[in-house]
C-alpha atoms as a PDB file:
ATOM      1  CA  UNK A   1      14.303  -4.928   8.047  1.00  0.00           C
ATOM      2  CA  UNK A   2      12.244  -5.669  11.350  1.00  0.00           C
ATOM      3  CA  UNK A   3       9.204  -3.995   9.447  1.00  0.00           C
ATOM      4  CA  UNK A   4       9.846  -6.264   6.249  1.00  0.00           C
ATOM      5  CA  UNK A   5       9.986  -9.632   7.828  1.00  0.00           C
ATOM      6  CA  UNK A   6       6.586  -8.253   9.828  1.00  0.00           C
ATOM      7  CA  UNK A   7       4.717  -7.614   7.212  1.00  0.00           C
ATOM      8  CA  UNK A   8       5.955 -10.811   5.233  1.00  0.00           C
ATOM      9  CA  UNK A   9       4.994 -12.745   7.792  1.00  0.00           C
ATOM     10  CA  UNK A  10       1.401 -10.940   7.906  1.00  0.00           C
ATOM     11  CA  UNK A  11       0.715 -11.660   4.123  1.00  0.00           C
ATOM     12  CA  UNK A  12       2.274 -15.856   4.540  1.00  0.00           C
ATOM     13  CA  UNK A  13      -1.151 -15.348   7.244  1.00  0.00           C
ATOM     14  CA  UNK A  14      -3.646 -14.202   5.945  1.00  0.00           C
ATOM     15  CA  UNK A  15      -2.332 -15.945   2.577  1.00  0.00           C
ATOM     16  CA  UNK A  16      -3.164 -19.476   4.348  1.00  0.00           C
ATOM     17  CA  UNK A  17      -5.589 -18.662   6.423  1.00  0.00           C
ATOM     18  CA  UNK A  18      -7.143 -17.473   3.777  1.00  0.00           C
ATOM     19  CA  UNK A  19      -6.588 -20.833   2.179  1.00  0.00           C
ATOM     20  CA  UNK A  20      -7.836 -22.608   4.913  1.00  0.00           C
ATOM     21  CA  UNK A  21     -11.214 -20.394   4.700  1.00  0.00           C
ATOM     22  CA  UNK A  22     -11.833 -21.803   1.227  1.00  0.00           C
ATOM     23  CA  UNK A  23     -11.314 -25.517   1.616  1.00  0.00           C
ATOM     24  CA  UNK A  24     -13.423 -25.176   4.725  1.00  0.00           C
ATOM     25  CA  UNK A  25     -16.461 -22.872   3.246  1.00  0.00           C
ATOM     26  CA  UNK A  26     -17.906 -25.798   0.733  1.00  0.00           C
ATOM     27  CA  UNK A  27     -19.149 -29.040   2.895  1.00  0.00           C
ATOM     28  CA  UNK A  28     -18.243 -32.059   1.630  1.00  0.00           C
ATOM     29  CA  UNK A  29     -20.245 -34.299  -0.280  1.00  0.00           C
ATOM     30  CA  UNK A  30     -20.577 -36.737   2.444  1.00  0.00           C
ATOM     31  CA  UNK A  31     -20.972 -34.564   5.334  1.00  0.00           C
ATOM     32  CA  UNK A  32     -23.759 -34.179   7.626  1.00  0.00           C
ATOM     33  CA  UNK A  33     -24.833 -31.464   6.834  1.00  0.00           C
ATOM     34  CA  UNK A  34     -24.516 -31.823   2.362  1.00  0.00           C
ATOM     35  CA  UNK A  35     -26.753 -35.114   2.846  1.00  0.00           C
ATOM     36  CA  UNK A  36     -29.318 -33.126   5.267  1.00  0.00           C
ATOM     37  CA  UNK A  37     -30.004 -30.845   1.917  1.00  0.00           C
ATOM     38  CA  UNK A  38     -29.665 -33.557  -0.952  1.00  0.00           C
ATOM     39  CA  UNK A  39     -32.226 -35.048   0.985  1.00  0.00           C
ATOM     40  CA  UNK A  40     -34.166 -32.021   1.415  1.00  0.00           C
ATOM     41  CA  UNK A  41     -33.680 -31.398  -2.378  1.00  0.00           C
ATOM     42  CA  UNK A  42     -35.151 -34.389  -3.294  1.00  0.00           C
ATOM     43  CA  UNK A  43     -38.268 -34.119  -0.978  1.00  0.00           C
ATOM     44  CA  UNK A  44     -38.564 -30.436  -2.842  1.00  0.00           C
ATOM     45  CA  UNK A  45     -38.699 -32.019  -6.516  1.00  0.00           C
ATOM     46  CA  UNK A  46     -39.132 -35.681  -6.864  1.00  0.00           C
ATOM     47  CA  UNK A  47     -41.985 -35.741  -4.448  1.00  0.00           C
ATOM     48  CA  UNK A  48     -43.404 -32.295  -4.389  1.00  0.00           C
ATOM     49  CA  UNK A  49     -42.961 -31.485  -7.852  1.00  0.00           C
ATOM     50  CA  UNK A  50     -42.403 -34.391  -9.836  1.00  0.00           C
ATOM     51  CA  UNK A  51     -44.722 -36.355  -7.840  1.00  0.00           C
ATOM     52  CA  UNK A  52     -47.086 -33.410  -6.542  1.00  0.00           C
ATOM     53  CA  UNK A  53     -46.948 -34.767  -2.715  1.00  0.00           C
ATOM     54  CA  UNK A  54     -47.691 -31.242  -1.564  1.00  0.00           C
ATOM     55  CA  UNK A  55     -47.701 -32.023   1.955  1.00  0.00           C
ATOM     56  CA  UNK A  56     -43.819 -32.149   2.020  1.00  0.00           C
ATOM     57  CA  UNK A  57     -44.053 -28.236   1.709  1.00  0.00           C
ATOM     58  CA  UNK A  58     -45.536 -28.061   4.539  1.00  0.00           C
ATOM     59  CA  UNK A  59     -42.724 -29.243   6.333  1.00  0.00           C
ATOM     60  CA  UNK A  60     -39.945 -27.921   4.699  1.00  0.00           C
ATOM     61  CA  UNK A  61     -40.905 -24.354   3.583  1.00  0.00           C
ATOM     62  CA  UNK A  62     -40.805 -20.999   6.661  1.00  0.00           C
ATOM     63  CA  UNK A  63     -43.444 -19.363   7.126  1.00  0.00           C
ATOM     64  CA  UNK A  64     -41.893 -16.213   6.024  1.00  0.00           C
ATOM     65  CA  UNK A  65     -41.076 -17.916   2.659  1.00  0.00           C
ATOM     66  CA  UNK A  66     -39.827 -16.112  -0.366  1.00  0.00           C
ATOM     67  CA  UNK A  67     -39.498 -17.597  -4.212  1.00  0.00           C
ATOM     68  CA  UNK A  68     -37.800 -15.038  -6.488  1.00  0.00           C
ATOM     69  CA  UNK A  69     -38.218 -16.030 -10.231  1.00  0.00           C
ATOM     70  CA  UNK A  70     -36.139 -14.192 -12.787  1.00  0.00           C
ATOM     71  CA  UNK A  71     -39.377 -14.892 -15.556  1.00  0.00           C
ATOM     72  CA  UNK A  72     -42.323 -15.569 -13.233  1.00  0.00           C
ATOM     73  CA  UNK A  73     -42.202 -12.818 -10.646  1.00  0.00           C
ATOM     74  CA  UNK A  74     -42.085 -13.163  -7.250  1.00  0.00           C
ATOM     75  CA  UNK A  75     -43.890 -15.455  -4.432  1.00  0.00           C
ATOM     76  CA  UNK A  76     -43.598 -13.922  -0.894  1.00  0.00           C
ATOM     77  CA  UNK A  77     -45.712 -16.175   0.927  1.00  0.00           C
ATOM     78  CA  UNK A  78     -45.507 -19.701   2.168  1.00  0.00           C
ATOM     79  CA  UNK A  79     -49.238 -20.222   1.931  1.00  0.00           C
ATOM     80  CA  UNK A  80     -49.276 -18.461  -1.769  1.00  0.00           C
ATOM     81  CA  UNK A  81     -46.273 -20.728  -3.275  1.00  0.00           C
ATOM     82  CA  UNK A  82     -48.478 -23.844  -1.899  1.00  0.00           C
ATOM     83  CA  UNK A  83     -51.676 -22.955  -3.513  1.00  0.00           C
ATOM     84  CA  UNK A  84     -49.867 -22.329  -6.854  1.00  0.00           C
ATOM     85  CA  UNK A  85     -48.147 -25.514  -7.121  1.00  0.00           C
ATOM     86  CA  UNK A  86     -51.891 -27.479  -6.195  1.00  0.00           C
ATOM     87  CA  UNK A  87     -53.706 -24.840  -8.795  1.00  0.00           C
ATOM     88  CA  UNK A  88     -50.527 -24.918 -11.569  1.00  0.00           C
ATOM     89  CA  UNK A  89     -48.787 -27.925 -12.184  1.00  0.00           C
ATOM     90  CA  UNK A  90     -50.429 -29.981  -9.852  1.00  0.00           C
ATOM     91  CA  UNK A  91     -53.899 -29.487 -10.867  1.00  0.00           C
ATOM     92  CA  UNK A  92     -55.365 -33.006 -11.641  1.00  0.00           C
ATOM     93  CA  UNK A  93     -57.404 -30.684 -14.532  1.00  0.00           C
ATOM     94  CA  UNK A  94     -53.938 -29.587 -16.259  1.00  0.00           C
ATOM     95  CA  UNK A  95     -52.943 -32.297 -19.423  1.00  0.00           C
ATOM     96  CA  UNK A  96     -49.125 -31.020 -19.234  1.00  0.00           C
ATOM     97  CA  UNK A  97     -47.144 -32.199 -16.751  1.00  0.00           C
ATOM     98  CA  UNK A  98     -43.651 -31.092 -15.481  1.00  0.00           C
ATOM     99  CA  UNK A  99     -40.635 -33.053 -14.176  1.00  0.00           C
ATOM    100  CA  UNK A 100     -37.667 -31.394 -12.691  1.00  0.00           C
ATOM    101  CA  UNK A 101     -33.959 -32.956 -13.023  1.00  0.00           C
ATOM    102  CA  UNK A 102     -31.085 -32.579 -10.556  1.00  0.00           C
ATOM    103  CA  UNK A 103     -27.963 -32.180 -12.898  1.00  0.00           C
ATOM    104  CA  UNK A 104     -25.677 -34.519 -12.191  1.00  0.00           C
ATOM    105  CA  UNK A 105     -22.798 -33.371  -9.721  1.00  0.00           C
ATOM    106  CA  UNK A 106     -23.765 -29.681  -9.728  1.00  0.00           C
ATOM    107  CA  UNK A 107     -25.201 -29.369  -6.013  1.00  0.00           C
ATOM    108  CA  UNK A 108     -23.610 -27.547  -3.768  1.00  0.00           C
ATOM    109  CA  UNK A 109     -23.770 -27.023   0.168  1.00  0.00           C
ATOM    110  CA  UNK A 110     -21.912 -23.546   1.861  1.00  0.00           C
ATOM    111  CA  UNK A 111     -22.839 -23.773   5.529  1.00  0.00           C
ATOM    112  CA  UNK A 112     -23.663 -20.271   7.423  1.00  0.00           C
ATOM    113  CA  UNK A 113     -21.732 -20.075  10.498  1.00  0.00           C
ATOM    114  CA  UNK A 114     -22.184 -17.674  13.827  1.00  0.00           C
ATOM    115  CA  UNK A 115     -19.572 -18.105  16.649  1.00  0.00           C
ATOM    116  CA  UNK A 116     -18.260 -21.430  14.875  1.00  0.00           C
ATOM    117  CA  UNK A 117     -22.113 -23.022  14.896  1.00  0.00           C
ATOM    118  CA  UNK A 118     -24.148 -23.813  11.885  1.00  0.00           C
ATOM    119  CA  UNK A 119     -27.219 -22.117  11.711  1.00  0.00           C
ATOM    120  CA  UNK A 120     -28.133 -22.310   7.937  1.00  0.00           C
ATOM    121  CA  UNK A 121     -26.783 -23.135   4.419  1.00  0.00           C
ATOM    122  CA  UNK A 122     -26.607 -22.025   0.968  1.00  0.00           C
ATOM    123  CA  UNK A 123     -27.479 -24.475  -1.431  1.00  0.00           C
ATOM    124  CA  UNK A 124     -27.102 -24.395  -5.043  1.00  0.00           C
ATOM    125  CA  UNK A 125     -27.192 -25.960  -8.155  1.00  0.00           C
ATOM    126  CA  UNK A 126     -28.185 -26.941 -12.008  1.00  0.00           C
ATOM    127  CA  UNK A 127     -31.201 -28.218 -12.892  1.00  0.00           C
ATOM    128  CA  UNK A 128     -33.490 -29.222 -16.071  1.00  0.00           C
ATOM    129  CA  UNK A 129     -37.202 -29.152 -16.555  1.00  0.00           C
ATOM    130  CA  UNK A 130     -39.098 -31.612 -18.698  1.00  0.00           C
ATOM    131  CA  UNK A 131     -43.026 -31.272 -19.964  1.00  0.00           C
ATOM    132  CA  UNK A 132     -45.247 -34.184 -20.746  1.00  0.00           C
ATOM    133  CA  UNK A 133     -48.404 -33.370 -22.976  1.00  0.00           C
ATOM    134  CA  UNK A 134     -50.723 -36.315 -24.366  1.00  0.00           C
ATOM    135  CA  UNK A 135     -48.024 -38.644 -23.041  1.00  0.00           C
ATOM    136  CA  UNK A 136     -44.693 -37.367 -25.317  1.00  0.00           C
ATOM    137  CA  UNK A 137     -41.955 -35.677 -23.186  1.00  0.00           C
ATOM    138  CA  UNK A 138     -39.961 -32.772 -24.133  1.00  0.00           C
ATOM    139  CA  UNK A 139     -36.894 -30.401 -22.676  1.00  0.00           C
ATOM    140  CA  UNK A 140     -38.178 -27.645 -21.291  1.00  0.00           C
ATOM    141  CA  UNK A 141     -35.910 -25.422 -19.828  1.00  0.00           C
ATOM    142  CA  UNK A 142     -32.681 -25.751 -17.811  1.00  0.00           C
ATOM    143  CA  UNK A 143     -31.613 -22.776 -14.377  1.00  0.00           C
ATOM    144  CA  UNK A 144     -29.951 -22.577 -11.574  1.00  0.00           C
ATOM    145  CA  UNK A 145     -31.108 -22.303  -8.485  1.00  0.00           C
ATOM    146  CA  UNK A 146     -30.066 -20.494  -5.136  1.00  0.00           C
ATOM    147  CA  UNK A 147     -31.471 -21.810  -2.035  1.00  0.00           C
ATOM    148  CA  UNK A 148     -31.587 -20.216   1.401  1.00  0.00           C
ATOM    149  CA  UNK A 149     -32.020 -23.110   4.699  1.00  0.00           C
ATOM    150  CA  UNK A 150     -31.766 -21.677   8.389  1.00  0.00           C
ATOM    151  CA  UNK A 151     -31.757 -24.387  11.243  1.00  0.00           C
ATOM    152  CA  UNK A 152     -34.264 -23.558  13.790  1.00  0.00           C
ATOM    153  CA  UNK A 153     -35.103 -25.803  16.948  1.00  0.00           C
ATOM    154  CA  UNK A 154     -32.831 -28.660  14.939  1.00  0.00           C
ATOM    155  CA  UNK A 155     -35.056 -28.629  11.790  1.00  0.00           C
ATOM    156  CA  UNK A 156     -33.669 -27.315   8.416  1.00  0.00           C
ATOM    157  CA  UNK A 157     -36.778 -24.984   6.955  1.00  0.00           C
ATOM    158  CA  UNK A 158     -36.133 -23.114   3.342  1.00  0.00           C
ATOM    159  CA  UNK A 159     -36.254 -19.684   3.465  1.00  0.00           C
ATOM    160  CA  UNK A 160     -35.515 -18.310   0.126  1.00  0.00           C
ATOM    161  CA  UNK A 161     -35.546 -19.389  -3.003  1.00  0.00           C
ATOM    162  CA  UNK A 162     -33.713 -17.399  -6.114  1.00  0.00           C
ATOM    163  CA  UNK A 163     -34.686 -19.764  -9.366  1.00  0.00           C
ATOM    164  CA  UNK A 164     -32.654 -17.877 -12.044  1.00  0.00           C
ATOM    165  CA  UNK A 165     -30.679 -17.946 -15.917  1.00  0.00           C
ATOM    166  CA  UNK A 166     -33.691 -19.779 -17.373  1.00  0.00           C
ATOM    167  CA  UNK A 167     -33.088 -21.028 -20.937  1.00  0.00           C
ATOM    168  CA  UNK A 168     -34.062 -23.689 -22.878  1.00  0.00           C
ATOM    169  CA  UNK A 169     -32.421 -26.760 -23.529  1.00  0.00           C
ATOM    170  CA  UNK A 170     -31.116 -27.870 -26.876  1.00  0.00           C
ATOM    171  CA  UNK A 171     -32.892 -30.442 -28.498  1.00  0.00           C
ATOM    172  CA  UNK A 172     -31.264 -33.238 -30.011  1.00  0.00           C
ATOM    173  CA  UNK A 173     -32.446 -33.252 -33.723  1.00  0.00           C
ATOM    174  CA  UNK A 174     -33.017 -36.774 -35.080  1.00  0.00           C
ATOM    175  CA  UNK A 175     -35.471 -36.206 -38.241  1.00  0.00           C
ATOM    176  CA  UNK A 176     -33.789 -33.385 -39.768  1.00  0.00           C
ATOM    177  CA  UNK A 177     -34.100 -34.000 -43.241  1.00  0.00           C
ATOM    178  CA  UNK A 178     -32.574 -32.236 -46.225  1.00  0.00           C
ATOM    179  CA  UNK A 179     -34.280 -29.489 -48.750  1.00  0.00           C
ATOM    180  CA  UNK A 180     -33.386 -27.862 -51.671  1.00  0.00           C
ATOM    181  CA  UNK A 181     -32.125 -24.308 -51.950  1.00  0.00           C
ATOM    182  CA  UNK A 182     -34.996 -23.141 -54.295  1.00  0.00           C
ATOM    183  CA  UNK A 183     -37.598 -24.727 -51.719  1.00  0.00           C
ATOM    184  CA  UNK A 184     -36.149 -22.846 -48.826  1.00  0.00           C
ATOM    185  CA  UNK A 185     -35.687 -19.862 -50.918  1.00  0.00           C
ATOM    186  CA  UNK A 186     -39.335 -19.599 -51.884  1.00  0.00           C
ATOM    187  CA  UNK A 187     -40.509 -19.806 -47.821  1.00  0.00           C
ATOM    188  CA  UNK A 188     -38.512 -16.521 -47.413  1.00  0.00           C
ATOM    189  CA  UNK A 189     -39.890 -13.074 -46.656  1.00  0.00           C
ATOM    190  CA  UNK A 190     -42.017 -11.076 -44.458  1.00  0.00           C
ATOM    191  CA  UNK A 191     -45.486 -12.405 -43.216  1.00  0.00           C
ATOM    192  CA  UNK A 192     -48.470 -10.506 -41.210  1.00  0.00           C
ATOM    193  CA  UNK A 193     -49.520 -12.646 -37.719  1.00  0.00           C
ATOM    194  CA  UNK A 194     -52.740 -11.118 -35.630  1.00  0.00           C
ATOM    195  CA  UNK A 195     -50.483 -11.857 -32.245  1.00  0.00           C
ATOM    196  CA  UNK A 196     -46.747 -11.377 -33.190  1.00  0.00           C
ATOM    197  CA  UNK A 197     -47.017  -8.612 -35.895  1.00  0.00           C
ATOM    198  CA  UNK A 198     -44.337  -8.746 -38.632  1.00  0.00           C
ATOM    199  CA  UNK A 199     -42.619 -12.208 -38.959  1.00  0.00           C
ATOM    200  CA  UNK A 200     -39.331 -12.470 -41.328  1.00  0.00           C
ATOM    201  CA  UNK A 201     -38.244 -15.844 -42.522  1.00  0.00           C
ATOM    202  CA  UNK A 202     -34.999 -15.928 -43.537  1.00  0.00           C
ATOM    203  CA  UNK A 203     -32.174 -18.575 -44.915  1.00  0.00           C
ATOM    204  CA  UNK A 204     -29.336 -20.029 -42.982  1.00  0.00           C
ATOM    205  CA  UNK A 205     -27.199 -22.440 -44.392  1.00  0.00           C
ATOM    206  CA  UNK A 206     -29.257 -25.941 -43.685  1.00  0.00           C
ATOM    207  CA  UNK A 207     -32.402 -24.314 -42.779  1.00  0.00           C
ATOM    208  CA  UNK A 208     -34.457 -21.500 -42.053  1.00  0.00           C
ATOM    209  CA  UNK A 209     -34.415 -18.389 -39.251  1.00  0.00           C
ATOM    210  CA  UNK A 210     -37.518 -17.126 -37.680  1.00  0.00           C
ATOM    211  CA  UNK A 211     -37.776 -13.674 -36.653  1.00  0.00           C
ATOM    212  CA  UNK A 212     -41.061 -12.492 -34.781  1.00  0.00           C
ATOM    213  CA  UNK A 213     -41.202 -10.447 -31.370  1.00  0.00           C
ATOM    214  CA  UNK A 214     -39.578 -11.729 -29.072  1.00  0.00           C
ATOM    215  CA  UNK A 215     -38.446 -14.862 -31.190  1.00  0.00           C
ATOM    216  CA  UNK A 216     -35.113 -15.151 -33.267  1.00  0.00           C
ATOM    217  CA  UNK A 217     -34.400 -18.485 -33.574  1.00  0.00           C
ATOM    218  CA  UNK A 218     -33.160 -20.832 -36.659  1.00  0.00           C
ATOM    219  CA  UNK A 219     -35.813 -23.660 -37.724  1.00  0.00           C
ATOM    220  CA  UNK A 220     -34.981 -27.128 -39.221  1.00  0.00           C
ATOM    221  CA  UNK A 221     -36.674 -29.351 -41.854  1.00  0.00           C
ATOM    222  CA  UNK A 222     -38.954 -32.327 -40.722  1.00  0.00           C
ATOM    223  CA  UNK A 223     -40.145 -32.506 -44.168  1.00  0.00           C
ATOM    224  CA  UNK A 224     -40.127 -30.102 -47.558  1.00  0.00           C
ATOM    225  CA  UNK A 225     -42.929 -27.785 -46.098  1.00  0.00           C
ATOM    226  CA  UNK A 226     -42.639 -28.686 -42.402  1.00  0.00           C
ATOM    227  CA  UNK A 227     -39.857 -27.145 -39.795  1.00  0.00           C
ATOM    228  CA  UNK A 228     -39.673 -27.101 -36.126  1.00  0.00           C
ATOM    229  CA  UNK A 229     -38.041 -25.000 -33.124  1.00  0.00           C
ATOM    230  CA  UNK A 230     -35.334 -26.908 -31.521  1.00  0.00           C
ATOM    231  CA  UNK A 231     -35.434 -25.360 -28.067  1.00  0.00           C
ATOM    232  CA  UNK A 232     -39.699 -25.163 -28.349  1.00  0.00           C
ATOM    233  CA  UNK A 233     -42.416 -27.554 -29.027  1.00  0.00           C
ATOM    234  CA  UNK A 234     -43.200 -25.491 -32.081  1.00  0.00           C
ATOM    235  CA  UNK A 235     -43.526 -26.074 -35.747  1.00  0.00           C
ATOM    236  CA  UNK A 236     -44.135 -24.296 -38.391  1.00  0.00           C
ATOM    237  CA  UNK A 237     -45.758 -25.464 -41.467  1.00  0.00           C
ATOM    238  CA  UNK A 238     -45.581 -23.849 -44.903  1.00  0.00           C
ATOM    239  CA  UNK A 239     -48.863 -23.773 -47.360  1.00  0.00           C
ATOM    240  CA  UNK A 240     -48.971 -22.874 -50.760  1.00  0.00           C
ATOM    241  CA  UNK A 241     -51.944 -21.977 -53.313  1.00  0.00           C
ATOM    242  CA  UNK A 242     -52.574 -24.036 -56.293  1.00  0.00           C
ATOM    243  CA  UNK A 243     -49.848 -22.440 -58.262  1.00  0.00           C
ATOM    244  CA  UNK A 244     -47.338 -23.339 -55.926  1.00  0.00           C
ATOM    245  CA  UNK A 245     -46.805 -20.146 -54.415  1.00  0.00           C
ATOM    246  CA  UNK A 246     -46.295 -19.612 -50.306  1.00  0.00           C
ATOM    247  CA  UNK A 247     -49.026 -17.883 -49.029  1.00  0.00           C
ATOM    248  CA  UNK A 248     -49.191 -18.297 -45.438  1.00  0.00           C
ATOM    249  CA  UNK A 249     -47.239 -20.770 -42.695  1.00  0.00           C
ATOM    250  CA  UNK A 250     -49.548 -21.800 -39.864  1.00  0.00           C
ATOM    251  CA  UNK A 251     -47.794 -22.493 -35.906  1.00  0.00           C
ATOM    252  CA  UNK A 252     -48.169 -25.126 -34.106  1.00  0.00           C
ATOM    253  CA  UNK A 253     -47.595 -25.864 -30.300  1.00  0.00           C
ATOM    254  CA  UNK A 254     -47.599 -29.137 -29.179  1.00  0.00           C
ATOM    255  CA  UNK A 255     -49.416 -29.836 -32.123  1.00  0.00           C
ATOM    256  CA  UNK A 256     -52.312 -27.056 -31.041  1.00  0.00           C
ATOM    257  CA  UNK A 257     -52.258 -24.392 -34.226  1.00  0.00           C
ATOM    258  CA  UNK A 258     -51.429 -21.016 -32.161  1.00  0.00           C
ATOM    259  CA  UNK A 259     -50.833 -18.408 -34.981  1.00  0.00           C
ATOM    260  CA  UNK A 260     -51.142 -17.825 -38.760  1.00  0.00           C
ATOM    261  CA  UNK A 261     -48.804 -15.864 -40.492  1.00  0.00           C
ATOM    262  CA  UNK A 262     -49.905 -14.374 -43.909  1.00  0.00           C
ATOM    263  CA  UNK A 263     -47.145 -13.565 -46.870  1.00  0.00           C
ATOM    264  CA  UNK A 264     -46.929 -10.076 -47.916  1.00  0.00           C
END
């Protein structure tokens, strides 16, 4: 019975203090600590990246920096991440420009603790990516982000960076408009592209689905001969010969032609 009641008692323990662990492991939102890395956050992406104030990496990045992308590799140098941001999207010679987005309540601050003192954080969160080309905006994609912050000598330096789950955001679609069945009928098949290889168009119930590499993707009507991505600035626009037959569709990106695809 002694043993019983022990061992009870054990579990009601660790049970709480394993409750207490929890409510104590996330900072809150108004802590020192939370407001530290919002602030760092926003140093990081409005000014450095939205902005391209470089010289706020400087400040906030190690030296012994690391950037692990799940789609653009990996950066394992504090001087290397730097010169890609001023060569990349920061390069007053590149006509597309990028703007991050903090969504809205998703950050998140775990502080790292060694005999009861902070010396770093984990911070992470949602956010959304947004390109600009000859002055029209669109979604880009949307990730979430892991970010590694050690304290040294009082000053809060990122260490590590895992960007990750990259996928693009759904566009709203506003100038869908509708065809008939025989018009969408005649677009389908299989086409010939130089880059992608074998292309099948396809019906779905409103529009048309695009399958080519690594694409699968539906595609809505803008006009009769005229359909576009919704997660990509990409249309595709269907051309027939003078007997009204489909011979080819020609892609464009941002209105740049980028492929032709030939009808078999």
């Amino acid at each position: 019975m002694i043993q019983f009641i022990y061992k009870l008692i054990t579990l009601v323990l660790v049970f709480y203090g394993t409750i207490a662990i929890s409510n104590h492991t996330k900072t809150e939102k108004h802590s020192e600590v939370y407001t530290t890395l919002k602030a760092n956050d926003s140093l990081l992406f409005e000014r450095s990246f939205n902005k391209c104030e470089t010289q706020y990496l400087e400040q906030l990045i190690a030296e012994d920096f690391e950037f692990y992308h799940d789609i653009g590799g990996l950066e394992d140098s504090k001087e290397g991440f730097i010169k890609s941001m001023q060569n990349g999207i920061c390069n007053p010679e590149n006509t597309t420009k990028s703007r991050r987005e903090l969504v809205e309540g998703s950050l998140e601050v775990f502080p790292l603790k060694n005999n009861g003192e902070i010396y770093g954080a984990l911070q992470n969160g949602v956010h959304k990516f947004f390109e600009t080309t000859n002055g029209k905006e669109v979604a880009g994609s949307i990730a979430k982000f892991s970010h590694l912050w050690l304290l040294e000598d009082g000053k809060w330096l990122l260490k590590r960076v895992i960007s990750y789950d990259h996928q693009m955001q759904e566009q709203p679609i506003t100038d869908r408009v509708n065809v008939s069945d025989t018009t969408l009928d005649s677009y389908i098949g299989q086409y010939e592209a130089k880059d992608s290889g074998l292309v099948i168009i396809s019906r779905t119930k409103t529009g048309l689905h695009i399958n080519a590499g690594g694409m699968n993707a539906d595609i809505y009507a803008k006009s009769e001969t005229l359909f576009a991505h919704q997660q990509a600035p990409l249309t595709f626009e269907f051309i027939s010969n003078s007997e009204g037959s489909i011979t080819k569709f020609i892609v464009r990106e941002n209105d740049n032609i980028v492929e032709e695809a030939i009808k078999k």
